[in-house]
Protein backbone atom coordinates (compact mmCIF):
# COMPACT_ATOMS: atom_id res chain seq x y z
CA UNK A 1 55.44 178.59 122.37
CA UNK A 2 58.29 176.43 121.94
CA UNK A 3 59.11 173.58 124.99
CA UNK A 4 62.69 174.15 126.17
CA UNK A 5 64.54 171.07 127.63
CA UNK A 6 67.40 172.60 129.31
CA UNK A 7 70.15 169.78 129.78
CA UNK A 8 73.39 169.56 131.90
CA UNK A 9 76.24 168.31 130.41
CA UNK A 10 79.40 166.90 133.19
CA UNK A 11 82.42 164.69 132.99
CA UNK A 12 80.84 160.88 133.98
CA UNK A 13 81.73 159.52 137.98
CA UNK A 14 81.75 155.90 139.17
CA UNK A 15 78.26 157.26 141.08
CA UNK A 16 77.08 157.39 137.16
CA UNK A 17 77.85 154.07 136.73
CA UNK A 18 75.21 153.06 139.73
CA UNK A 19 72.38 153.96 137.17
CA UNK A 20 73.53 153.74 133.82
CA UNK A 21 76.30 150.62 134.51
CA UNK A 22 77.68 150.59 131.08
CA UNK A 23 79.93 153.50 131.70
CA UNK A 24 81.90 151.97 134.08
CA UNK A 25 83.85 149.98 131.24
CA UNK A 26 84.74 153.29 129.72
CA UNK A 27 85.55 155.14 132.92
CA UNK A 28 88.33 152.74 133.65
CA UNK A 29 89.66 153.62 130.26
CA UNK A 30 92.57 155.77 130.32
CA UNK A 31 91.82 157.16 126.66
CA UNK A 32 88.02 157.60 127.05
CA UNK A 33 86.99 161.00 127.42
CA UNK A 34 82.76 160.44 128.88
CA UNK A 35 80.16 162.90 129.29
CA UNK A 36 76.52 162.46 130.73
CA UNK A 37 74.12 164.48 130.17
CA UNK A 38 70.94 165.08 132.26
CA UNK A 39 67.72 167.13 132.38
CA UNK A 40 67.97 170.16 134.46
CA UNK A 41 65.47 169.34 136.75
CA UNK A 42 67.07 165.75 137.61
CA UNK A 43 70.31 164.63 138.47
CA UNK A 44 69.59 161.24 136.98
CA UNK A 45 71.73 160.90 133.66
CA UNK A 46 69.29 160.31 131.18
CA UNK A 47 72.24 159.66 128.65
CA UNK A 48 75.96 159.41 128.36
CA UNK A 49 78.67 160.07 125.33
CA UNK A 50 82.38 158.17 124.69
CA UNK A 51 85.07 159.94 123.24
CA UNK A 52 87.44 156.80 122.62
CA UNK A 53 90.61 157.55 121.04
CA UNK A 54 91.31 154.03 120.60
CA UNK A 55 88.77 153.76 117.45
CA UNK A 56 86.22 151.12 116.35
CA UNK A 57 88.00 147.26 115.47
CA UNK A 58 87.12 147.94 111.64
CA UNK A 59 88.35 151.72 111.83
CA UNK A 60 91.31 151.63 114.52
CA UNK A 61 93.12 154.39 113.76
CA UNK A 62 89.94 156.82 114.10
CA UNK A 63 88.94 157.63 117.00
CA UNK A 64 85.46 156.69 117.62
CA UNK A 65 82.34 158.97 119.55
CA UNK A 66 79.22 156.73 121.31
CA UNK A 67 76.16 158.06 122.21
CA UNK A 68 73.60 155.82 125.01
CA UNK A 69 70.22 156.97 126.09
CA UNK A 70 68.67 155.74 129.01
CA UNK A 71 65.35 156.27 127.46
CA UNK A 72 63.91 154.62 124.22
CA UNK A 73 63.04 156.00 122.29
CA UNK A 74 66.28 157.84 122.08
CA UNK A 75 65.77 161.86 122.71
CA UNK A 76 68.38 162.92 119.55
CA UNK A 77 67.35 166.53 119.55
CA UNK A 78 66.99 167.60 123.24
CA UNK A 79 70.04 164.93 124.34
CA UNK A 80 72.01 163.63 121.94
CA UNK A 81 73.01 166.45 119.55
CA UNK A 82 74.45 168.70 122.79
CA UNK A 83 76.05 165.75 123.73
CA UNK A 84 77.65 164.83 120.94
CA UNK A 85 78.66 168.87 120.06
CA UNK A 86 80.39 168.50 123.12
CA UNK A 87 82.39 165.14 122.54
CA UNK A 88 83.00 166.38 118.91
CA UNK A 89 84.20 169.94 120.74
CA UNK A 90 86.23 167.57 122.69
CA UNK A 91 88.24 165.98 119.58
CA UNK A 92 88.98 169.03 118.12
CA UNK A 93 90.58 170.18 120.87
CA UNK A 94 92.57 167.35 120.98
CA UNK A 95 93.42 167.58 117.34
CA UNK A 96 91.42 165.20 116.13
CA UNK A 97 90.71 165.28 112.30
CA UNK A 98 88.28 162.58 111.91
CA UNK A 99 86.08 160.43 113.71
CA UNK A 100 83.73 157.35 113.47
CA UNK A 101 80.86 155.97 114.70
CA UNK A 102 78.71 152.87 114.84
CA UNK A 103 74.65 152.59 114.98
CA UNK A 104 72.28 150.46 113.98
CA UNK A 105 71.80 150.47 109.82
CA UNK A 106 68.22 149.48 110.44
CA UNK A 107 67.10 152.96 112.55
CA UNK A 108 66.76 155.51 110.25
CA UNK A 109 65.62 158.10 112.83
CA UNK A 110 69.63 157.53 114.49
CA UNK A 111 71.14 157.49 110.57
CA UNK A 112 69.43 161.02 110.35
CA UNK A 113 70.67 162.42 113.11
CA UNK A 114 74.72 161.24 112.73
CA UNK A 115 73.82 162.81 108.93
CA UNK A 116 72.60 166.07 110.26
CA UNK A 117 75.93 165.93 112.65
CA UNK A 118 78.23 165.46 109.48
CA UNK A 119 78.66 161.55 110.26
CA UNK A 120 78.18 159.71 106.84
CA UNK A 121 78.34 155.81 106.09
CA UNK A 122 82.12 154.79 105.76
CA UNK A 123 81.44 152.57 102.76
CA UNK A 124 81.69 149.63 104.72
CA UNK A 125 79.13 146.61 104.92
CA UNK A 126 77.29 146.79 108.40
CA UNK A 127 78.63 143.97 110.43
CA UNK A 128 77.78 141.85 114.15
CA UNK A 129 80.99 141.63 116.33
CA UNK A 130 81.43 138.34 117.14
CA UNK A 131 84.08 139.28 119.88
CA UNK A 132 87.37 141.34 120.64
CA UNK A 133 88.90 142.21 117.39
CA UNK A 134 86.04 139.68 115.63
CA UNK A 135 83.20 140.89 113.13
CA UNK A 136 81.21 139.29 110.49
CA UNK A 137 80.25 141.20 107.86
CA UNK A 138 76.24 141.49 106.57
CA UNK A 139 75.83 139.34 103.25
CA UNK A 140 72.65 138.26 101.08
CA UNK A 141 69.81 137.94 102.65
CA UNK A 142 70.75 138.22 106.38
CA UNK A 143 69.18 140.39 108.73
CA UNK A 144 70.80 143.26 109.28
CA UNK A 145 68.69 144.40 112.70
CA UNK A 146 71.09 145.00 115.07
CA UNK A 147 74.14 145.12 113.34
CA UNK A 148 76.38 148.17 113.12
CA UNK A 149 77.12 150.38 110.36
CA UNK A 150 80.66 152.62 110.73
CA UNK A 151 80.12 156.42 109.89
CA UNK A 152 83.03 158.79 109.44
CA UNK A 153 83.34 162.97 109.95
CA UNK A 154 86.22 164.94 109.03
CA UNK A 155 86.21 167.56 111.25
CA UNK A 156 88.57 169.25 109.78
């Protein structure tokens, strides 16, 4: 017998922000569209999405979709890809023809899924922001653990 893990997906509220704070910087974003997502038998968020139309600082004329989990290791299947059918449900209704993303190059479970989702590397080196409108590339020999690699889907 298969498990199901029934989720609820809502628009985000400043009470979100009391447990998960990080989506408070987006919720006082006019062009952020934010979801959270929770287990059906808790209210807690146990993740949150971004729709940003604003767009990544190496991609800023895409807008850009963000998935957090409140849980490591991240639950992709059961969370993240409702979540993110719903943000990418989201940008088509608002037209939107493409869209990026940034995760970590080094997590190959997280590549996977954004693959399976139609994300696929940008062709781009993975890169550290160094600060607003600021990022330094990955080069040689340099670590590349916890860097960010941009991934694009036309969703059109």
């Amino acid at each position: 017998m298969v498990e199901s893990h029934p989720i609820v997906i809502r628009s985000a509220t400043l009470s979100d922000a009391q447990i998960m704070p990080a989506i408070q910087s987006y919720l006082v974003r006019e062009e952020c569209h934010v979801l959270v997502a929770s287990r059906r038998d808790s209210e807690t968020p146990a993740a949150f999405g971004v729709l940003d139309l604003v767009g990544r600082v190496t991609h800023p004329n895409d807008p850009t979709v963000a998935l957090h989990f409140a849980e490591q290791p991240p639950d992709f299947d059961h969370l993240g890809s409702p979540l993110l059918l719903r943000l990418i449900e989201r940008a088509e209704q608002l037209g939107i023809g493409r869209l990026t993303a940034g995760w970590d190059p080094m997590d190959a479970t997280g590549l996977r899924f954004w693959e399976r989702h139609g994300f696929c590397p940008s062709g781009a080196m993975p890169y550290f922001e160094q600060g607003p409108g600021t990022v330094q590339y990955v080069s040689g020999y340099q670590d590349a653990t916890g860097s960010t690699l941009d991934l694009i889907a036309n969703l059109r």
